[in-house]
C-alpha atoms as a PDB file:
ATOM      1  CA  UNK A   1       3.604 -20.510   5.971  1.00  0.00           C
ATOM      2  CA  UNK A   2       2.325 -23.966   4.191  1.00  0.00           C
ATOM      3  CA  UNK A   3      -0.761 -24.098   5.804  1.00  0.00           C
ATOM      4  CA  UNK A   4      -4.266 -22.733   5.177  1.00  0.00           C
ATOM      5  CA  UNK A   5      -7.992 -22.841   7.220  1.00  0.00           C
ATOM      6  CA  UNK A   6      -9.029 -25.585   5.171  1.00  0.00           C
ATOM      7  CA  UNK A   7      -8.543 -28.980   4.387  1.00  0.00           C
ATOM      8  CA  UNK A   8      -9.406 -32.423   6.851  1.00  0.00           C
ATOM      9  CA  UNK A   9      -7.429 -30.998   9.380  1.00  0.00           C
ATOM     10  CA  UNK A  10      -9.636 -27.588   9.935  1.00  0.00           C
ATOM     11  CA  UNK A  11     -13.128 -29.563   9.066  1.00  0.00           C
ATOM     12  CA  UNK A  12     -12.237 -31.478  11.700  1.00  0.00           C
ATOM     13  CA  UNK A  13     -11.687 -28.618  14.280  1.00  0.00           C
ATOM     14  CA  UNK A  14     -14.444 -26.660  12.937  1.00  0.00           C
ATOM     15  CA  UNK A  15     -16.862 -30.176  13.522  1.00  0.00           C
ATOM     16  CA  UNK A  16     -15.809 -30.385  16.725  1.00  0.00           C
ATOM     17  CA  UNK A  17     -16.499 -26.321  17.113  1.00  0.00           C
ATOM     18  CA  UNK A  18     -20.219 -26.808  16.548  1.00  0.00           C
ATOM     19  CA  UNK A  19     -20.439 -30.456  18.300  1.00  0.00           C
ATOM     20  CA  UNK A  20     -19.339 -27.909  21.455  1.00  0.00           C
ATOM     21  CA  UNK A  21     -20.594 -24.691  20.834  1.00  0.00           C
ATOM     22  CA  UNK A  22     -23.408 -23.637  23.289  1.00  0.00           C
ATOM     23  CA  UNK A  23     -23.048 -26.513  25.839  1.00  0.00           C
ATOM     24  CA  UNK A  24     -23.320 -26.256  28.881  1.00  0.00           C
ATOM     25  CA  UNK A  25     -19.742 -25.538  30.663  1.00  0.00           C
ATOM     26  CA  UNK A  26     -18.513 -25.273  26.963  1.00  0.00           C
ATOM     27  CA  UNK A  27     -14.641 -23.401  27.572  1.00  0.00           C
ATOM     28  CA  UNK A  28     -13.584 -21.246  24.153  1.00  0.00           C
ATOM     29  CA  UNK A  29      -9.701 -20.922  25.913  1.00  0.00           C
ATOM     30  CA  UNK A  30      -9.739 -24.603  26.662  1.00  0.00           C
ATOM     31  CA  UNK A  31     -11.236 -25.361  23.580  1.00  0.00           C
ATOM     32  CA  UNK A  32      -8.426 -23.521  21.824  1.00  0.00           C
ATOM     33  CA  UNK A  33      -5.493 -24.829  23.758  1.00  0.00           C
ATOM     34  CA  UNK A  34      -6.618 -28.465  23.262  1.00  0.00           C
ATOM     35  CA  UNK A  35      -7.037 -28.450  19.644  1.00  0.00           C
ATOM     36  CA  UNK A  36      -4.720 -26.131  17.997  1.00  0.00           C
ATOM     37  CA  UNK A  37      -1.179 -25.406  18.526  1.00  0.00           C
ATOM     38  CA  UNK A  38       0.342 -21.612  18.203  1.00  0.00           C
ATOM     39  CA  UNK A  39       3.728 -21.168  15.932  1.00  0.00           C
ATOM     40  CA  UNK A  40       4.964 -17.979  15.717  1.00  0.00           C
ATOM     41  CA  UNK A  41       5.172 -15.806  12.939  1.00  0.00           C
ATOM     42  CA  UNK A  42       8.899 -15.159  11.687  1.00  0.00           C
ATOM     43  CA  UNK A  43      10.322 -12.551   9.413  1.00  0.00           C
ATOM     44  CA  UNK A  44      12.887 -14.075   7.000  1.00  0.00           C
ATOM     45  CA  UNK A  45      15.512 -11.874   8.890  1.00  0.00           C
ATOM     46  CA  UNK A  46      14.478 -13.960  11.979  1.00  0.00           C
ATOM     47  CA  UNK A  47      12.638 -10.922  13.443  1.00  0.00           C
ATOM     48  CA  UNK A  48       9.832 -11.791  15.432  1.00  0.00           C
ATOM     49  CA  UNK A  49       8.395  -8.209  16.381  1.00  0.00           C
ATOM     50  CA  UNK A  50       7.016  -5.881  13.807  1.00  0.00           C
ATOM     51  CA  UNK A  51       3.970  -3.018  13.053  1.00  0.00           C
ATOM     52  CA  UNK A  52       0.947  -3.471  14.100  1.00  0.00           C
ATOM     53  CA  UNK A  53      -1.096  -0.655  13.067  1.00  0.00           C
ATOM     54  CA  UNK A  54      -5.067   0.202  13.645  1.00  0.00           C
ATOM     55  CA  UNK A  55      -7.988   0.763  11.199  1.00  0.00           C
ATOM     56  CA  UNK A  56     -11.869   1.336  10.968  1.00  0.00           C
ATOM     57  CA  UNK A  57     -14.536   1.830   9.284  1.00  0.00           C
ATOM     58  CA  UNK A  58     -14.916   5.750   8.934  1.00  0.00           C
ATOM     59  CA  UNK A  59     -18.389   8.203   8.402  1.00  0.00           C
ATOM     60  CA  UNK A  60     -18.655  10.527   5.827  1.00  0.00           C
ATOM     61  CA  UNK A  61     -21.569  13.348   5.092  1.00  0.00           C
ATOM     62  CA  UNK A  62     -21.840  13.476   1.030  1.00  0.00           C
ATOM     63  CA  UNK A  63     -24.976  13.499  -1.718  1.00  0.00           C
ATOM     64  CA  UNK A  64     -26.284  11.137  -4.205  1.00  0.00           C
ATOM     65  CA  UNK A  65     -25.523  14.292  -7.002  1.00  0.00           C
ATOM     66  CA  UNK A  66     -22.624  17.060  -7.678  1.00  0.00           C
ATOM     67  CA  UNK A  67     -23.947  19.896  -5.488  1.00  0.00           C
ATOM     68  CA  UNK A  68     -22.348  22.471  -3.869  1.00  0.00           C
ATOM     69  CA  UNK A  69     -20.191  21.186  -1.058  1.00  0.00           C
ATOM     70  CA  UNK A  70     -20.576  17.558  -2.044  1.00  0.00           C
ATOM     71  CA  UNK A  71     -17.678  17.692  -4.830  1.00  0.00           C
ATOM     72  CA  UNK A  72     -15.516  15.119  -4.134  1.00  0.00           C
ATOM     73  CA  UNK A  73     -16.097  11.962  -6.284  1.00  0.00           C
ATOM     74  CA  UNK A  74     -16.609   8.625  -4.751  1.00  0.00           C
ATOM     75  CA  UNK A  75     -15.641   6.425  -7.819  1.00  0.00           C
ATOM     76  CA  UNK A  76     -16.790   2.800  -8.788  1.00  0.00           C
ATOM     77  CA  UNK A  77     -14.565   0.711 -10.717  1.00  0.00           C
ATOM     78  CA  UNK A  78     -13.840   2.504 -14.333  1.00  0.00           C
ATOM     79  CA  UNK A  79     -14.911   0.818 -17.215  1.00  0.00           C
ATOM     80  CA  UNK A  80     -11.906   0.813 -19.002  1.00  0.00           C
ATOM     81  CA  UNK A  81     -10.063  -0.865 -15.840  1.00  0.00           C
ATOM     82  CA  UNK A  82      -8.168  -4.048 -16.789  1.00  0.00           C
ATOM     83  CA  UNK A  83      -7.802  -6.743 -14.607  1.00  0.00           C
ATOM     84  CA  UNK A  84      -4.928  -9.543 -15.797  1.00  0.00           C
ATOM     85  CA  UNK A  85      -4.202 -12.606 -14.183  1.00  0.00           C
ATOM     86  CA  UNK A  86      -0.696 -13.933 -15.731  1.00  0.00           C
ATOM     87  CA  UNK A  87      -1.018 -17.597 -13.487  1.00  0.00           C
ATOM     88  CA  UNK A  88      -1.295 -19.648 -16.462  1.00  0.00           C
ATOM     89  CA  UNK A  89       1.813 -18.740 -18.639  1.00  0.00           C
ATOM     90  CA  UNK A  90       3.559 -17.317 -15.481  1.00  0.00           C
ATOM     91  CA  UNK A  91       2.442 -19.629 -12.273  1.00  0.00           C
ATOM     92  CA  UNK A  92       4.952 -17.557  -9.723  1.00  0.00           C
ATOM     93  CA  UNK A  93       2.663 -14.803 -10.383  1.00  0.00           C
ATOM     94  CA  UNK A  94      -0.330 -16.819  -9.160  1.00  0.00           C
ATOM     95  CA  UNK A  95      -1.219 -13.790  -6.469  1.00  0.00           C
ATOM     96  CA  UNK A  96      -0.695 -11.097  -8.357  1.00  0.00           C
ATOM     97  CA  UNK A  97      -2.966  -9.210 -11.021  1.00  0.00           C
ATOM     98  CA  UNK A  98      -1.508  -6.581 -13.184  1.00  0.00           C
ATOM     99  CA  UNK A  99      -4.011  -3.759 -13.536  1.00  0.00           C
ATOM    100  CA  UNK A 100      -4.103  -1.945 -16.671  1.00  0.00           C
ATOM    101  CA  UNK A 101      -5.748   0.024 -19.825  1.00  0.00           C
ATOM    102  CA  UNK A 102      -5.669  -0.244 -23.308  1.00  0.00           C
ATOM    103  CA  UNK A 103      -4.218   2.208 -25.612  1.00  0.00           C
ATOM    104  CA  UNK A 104      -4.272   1.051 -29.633  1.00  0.00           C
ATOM    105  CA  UNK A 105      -2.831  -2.472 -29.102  1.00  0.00           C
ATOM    106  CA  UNK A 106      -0.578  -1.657 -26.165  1.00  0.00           C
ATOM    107  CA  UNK A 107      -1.530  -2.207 -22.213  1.00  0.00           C
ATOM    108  CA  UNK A 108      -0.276   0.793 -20.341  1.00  0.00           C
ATOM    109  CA  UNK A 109      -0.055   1.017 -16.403  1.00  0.00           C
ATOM    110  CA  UNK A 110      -3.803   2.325 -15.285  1.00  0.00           C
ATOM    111  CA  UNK A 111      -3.776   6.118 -14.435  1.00  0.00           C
ATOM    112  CA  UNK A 112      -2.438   7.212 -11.161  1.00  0.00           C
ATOM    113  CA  UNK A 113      -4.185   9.163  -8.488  1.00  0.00           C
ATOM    114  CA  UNK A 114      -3.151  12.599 -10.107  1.00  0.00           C
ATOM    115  CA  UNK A 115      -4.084  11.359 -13.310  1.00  0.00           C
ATOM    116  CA  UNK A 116      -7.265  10.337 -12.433  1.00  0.00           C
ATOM    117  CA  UNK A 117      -7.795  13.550 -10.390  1.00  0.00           C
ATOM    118  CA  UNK A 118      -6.857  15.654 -13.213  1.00  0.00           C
ATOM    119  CA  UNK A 119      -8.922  13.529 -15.647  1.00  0.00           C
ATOM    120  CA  UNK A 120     -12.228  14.096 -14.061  1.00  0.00           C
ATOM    121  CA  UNK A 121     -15.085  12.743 -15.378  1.00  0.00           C
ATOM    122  CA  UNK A 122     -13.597  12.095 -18.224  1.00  0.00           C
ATOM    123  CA  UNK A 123     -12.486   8.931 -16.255  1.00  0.00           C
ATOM    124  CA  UNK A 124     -15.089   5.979 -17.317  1.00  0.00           C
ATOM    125  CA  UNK A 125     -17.582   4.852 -15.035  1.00  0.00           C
ATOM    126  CA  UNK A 126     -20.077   5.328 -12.457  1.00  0.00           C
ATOM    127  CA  UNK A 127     -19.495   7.844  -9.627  1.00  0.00           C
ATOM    128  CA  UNK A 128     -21.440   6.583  -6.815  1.00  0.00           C
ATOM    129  CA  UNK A 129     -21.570   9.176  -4.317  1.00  0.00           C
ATOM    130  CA  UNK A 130     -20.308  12.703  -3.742  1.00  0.00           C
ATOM    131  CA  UNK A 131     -18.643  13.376  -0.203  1.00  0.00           C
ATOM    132  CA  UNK A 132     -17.983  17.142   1.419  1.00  0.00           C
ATOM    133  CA  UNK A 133     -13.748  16.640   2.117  1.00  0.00           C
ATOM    134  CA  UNK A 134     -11.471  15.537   0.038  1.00  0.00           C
ATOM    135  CA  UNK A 135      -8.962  14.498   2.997  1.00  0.00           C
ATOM    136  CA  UNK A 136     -11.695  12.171   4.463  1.00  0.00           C
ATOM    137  CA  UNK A 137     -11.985  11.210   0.992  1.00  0.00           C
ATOM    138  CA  UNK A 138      -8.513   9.697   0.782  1.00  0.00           C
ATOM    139  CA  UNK A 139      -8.845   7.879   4.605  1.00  0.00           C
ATOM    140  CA  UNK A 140     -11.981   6.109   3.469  1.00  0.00           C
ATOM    141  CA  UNK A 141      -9.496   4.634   0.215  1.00  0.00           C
ATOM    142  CA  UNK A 142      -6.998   3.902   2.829  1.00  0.00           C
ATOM    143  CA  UNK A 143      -9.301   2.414   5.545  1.00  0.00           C
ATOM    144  CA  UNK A 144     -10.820   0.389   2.400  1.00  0.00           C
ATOM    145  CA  UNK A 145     -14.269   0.545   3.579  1.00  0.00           C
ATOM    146  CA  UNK A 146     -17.242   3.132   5.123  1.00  0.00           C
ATOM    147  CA  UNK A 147     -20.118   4.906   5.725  1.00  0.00           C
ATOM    148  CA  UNK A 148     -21.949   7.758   3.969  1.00  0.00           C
ATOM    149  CA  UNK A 149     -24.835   9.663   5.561  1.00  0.00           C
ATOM    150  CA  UNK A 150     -26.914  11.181   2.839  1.00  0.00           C
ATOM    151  CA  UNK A 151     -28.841  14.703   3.095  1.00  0.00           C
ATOM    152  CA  UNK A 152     -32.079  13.246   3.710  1.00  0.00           C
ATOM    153  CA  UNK A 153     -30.622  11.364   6.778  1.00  0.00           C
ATOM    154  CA  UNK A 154     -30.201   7.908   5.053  1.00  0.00           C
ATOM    155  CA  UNK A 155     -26.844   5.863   5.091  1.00  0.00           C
ATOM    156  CA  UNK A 156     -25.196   4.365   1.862  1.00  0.00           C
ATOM    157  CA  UNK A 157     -22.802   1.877   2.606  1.00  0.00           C
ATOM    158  CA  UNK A 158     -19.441   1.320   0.602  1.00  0.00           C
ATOM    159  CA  UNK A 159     -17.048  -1.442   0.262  1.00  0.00           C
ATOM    160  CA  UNK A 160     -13.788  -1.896  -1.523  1.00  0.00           C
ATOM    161  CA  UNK A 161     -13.909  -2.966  -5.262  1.00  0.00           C
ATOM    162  CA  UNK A 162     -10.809  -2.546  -6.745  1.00  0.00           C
ATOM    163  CA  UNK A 163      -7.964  -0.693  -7.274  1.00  0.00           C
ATOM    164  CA  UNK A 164      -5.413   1.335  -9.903  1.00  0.00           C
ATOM    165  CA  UNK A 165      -2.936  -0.957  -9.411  1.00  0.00           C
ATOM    166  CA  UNK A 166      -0.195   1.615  -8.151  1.00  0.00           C
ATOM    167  CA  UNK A 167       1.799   0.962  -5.256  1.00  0.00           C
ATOM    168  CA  UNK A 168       0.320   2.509  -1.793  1.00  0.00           C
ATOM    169  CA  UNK A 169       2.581   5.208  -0.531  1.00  0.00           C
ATOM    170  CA  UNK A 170       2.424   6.984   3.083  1.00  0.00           C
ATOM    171  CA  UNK A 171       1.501  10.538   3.337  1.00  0.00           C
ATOM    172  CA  UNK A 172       2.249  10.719   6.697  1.00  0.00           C
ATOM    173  CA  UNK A 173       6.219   9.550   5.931  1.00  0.00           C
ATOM    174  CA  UNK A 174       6.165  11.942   2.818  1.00  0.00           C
ATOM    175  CA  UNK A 175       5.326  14.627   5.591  1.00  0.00           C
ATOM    176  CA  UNK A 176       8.186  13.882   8.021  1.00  0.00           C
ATOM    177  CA  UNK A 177      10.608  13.579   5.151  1.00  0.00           C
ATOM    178  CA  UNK A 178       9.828  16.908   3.926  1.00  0.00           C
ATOM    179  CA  UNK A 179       9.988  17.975   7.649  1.00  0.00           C
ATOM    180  CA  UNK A 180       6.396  19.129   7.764  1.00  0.00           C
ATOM    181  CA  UNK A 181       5.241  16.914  10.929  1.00  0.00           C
ATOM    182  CA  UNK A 182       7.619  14.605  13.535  1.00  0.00           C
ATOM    183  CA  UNK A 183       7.398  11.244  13.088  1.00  0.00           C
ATOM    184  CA  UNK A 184       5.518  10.908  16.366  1.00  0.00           C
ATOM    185  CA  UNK A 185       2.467  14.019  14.607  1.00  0.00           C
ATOM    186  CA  UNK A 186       2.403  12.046  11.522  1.00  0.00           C
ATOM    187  CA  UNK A 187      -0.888   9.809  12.811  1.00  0.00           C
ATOM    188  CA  UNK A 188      -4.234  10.222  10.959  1.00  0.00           C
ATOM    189  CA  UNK A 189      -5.015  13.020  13.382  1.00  0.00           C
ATOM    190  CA  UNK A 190      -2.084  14.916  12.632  1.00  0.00           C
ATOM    191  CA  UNK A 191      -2.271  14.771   9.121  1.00  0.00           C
ATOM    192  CA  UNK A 192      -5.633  16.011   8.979  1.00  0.00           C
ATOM    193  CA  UNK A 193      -4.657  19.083  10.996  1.00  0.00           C
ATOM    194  CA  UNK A 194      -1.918  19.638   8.903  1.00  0.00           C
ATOM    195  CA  UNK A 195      -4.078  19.372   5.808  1.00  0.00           C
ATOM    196  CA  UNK A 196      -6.823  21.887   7.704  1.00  0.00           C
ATOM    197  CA  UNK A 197      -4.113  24.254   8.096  1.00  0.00           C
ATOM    198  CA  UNK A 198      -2.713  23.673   4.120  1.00  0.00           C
ATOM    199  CA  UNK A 199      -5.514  23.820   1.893  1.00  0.00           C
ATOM    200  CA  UNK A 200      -3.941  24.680  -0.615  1.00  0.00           C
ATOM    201  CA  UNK A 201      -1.159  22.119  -0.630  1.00  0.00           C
ATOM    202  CA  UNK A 202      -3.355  19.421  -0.291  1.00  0.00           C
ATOM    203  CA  UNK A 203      -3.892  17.906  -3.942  1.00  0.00           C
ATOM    204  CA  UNK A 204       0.145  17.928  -3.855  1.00  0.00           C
ATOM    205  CA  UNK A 205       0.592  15.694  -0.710  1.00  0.00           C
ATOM    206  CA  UNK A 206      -2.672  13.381  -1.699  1.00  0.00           C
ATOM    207  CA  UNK A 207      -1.160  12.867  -5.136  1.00  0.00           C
ATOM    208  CA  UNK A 208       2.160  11.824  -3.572  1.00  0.00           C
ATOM    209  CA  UNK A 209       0.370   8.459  -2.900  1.00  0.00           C
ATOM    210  CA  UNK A 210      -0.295   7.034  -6.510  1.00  0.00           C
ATOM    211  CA  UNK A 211      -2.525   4.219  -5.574  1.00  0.00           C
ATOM    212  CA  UNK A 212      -6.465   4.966  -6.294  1.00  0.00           C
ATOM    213  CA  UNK A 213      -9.259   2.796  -4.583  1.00  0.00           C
ATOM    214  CA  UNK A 214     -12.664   2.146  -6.101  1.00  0.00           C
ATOM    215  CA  UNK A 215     -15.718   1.519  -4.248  1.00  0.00           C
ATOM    216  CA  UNK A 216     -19.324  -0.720  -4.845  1.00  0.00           C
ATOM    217  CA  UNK A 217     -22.300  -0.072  -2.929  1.00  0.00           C
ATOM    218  CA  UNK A 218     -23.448  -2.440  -0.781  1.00  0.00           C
ATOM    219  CA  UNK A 219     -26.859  -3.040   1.378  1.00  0.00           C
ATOM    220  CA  UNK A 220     -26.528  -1.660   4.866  1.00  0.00           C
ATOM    221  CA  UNK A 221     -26.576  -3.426   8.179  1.00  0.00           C
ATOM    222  CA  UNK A 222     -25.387  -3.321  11.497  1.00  0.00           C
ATOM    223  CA  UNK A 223     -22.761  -5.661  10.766  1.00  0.00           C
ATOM    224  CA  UNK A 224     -18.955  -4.734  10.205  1.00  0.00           C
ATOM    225  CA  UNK A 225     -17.755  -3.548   7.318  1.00  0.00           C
ATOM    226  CA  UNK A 226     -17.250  -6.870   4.615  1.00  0.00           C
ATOM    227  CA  UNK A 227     -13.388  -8.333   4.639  1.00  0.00           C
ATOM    228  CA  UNK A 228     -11.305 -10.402   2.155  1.00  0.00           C
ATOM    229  CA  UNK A 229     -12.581 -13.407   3.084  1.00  0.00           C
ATOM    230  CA  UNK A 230     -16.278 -11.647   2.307  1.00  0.00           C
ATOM    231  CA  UNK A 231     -17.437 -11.946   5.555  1.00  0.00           C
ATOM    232  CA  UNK A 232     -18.586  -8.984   8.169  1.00  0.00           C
ATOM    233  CA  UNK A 233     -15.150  -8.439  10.469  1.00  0.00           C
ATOM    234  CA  UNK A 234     -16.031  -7.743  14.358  1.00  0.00           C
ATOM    235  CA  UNK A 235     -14.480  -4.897  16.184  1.00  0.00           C
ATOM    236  CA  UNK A 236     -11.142  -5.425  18.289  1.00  0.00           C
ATOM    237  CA  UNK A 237     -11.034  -9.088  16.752  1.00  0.00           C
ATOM    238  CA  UNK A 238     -10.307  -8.872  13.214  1.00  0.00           C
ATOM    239  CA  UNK A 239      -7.023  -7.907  11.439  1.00  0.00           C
ATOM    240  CA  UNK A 240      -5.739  -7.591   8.288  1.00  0.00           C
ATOM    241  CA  UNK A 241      -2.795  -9.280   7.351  1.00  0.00           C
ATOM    242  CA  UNK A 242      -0.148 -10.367   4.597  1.00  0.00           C
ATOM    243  CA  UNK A 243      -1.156 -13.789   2.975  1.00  0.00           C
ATOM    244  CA  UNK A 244       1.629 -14.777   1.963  1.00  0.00           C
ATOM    245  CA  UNK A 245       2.557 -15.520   5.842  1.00  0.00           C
ATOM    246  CA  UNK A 246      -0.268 -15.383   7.680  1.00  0.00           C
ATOM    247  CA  UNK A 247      -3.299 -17.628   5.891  1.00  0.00           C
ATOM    248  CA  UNK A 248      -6.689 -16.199   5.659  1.00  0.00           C
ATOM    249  CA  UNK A 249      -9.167 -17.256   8.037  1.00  0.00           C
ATOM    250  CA  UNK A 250      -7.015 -18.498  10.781  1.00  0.00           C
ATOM    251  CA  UNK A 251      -6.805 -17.459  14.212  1.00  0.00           C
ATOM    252  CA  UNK A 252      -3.884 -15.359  15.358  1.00  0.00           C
ATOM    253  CA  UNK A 253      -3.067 -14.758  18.777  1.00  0.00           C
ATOM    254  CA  UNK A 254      -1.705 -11.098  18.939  1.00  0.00           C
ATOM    255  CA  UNK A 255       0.902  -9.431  21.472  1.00  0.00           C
ATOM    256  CA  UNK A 256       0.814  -5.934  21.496  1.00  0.00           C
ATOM    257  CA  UNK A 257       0.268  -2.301  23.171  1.00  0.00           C
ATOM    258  CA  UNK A 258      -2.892  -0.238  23.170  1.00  0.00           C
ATOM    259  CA  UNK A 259      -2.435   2.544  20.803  1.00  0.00           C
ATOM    260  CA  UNK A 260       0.398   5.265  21.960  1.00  0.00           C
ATOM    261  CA  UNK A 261       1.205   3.664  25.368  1.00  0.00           C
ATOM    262  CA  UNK A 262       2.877   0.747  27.275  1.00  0.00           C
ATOM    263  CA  UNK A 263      -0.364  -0.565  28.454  1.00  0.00           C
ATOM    264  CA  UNK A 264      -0.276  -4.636  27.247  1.00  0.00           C
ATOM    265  CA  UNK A 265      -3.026  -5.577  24.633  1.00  0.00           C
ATOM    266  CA  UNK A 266      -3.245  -9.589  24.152  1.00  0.00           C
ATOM    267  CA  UNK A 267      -5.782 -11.429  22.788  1.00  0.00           C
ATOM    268  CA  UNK A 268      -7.110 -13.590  20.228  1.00  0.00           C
ATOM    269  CA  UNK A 269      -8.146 -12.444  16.667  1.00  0.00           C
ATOM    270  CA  UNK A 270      -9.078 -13.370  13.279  1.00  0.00           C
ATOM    271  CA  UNK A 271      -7.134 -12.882  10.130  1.00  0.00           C
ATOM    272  CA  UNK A 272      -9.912 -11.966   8.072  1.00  0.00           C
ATOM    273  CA  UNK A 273      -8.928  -9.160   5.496  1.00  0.00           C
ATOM    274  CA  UNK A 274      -6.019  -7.223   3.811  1.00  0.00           C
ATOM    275  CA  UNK A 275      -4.534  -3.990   2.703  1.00  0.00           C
ATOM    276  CA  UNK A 276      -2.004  -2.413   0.542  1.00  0.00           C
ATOM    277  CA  UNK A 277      -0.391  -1.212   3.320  1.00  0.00           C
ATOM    278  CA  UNK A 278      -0.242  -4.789   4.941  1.00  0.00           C
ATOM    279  CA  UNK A 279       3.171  -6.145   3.721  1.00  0.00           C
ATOM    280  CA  UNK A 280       5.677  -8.359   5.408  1.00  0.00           C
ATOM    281  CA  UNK A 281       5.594 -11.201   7.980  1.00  0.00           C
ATOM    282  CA  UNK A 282       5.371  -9.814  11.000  1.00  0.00           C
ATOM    283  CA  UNK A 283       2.413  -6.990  10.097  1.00  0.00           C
ATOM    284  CA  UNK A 284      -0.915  -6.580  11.184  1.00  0.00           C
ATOM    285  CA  UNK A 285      -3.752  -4.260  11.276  1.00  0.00           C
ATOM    286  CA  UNK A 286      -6.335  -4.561  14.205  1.00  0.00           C
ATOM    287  CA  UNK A 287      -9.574  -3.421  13.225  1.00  0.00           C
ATOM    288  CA  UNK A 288     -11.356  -1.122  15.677  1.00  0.00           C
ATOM    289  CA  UNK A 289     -14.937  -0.890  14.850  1.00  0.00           C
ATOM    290  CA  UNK A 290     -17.455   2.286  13.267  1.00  0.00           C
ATOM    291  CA  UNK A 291     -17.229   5.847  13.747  1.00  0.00           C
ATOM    292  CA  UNK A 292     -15.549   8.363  15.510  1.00  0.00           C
ATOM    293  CA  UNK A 293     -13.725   6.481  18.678  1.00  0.00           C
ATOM    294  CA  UNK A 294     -12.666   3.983  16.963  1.00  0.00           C
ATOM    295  CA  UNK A 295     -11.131   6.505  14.395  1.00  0.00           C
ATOM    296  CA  UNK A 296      -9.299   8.009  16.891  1.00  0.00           C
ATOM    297  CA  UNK A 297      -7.659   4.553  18.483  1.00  0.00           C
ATOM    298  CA  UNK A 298      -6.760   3.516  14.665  1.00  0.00           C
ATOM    299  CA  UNK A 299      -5.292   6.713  14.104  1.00  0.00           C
ATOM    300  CA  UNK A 300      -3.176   6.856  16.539  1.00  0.00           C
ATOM    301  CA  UNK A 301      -2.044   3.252  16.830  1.00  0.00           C
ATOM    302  CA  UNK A 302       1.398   2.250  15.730  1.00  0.00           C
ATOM    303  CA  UNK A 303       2.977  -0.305  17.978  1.00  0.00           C
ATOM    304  CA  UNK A 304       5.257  -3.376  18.185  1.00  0.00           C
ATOM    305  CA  UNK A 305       3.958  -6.134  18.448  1.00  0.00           C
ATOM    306  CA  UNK A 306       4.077  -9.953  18.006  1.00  0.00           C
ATOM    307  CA  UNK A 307       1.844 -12.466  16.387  1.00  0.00           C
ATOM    308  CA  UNK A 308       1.135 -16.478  16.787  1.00  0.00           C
ATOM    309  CA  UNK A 309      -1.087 -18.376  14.190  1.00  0.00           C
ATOM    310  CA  UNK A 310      -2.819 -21.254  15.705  1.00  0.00           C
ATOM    311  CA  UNK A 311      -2.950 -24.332  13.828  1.00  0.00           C
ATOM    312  CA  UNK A 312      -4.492 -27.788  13.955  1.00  0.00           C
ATOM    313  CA  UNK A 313      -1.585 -30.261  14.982  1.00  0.00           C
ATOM    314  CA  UNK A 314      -1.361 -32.103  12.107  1.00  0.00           C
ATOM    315  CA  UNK A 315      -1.627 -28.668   9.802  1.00  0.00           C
ATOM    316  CA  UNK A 316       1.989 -27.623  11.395  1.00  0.00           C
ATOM    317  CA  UNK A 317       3.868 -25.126   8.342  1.00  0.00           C
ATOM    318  CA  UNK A 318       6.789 -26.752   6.729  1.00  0.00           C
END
């Protein structure tokens, strides 16, 4: 899709937004039907439904310091990290950044997630926090974003920073290949039971998904957790999508089910953030909000679904 949320077409919109916003009679729907026109988003096959999965901002209990019980490392970015943007001898690589590390003269692929497990703290860098599971560990990296609470009651906040520059892979579908879990168990829920009841079998599956997040710290609030587009996303109306179809900051109306049933969910929604999970047209993420309920709706949501960006006329995709 051509377009994107800026340019004379969306200032004007957005001028007329705040010419209207909090009058008296002022109409969001009508507002939205008069000025900008939906186009549905198309898969190159011509496939117009696809995944739309859940997420959330999880809470973790963990410790400023290694103690016992608090053993699991909460990483910043490593100092050794590389970050290379190849745009300016390559530009058809203009959205992508290789991540790497130097060895002698030669860049080598960043460590995986086994080799940075098995590395320790021999890996570079500030460890900011210290969490009690290892399994919640790995949702926060997935989820991309959370909450600590601290021993003495306090909450540290963390936010996504960067990553190894492997390739996310499912645990759940390396489950149900191996015929641990059906492919209707293999939801966050499930695989935590299955990891409760497979202690010692957990490094295995976590290491079967080579991609490794790193975390900053970042001031708490009562806002939502901080999105791509570095602003606070809002429960049950943010997603994260592919950019490369869907541009960032646009509003989307979305099509779907609530999360294992038939019941219709449609509404409107912002395309505020992404994932390494998040790839293809038709693909979306609906973010569900803090803590525990809204873990278990993203964990167990996997539907079909359909999604329409709305555009200013004159902004229509090529």
């Amino acid at each position: 899709m051509a377009s994107k949320p800026h340019g004379p077409a969306w200032k004007r919109v957005c001028d007329l937004a705040r010419a209207e916003d909090g009058k008296p009679g002022h109409d969001a729907r009508r507002f939205f039907e008069q000025y900008l026109k939906p186009y549905a988003v198309v898969a190159a096959d011509a496939t117009v439904n696809g995944m739309i999965t859940g997420y959330y901002e999880p809470l973790l209990r963990g410790s400023r310091t290694r103690a016992k019980g608090y053993e699991q490392p909460v990483r910043g970015v490593p100092d050794d990290l590389l970050t290379i943007d190849l745009s300016a001898v390559f530009p058809e690589l203009k959205d992508k950044r290789v991540r790497g590390r130097l060895e002698g003269n030669k860049v080598l692929p960043y460590w995986s997630r086994a080799e940075i497990s098995a590395r320790g703290d021999k890996v570079p860098g500030k460890t900011l926090l210290y969490v009690d599971d290892a399994v919640e560990l790995f949702f926060l990296q997935v989820q991309g974003s959370g909450r600590v609470k601290l021993a003495d009651g306090s909450m540290a906040r963390l936010n996504y920073a960067d990553q190894n520059g492997h390739s996310y892979q499912s645990i759940g579908r390396v489950l149900v290949e191996r015929g641990e879990l059906k492919l209707e168990e293999a939801s966050m829920q499930g695989i935590q039971a299955w990891a409760r009841a497979n202690p010692a079998r957990l490094d295995e599956l976590l290491n079967a998904n080579p991609s490794y997040v790193f975390f900053r710290e970042v001031a708490n609030s009562a806002d939502g957790p901080i999105g791509a587009l570095g602003m606070p996303l809002t429960a049950e109306r943010s997603i994260a999508i592919d950019p490369r179809s869907v541009p960032l900051g646009s509003p989307v109306f979305l099509a779907t089910t609530r999360p294992n049933s038939t019941q219709a969910m449609n509404r409107l929604v912002m395309a505020q953030d992404t994932g390494g999970a998040i790839k293809g047209a038709v693909r979306a993420d609906f973010f569900w909000g803090f803590g525990k309920a809204a873990g278990e709706q993203a964990g167990r949501m996997k539907q079909s679904g359909r999604l329409w960006v709305l555009l200013p006329p004159e902004a229509a995709p090529k």
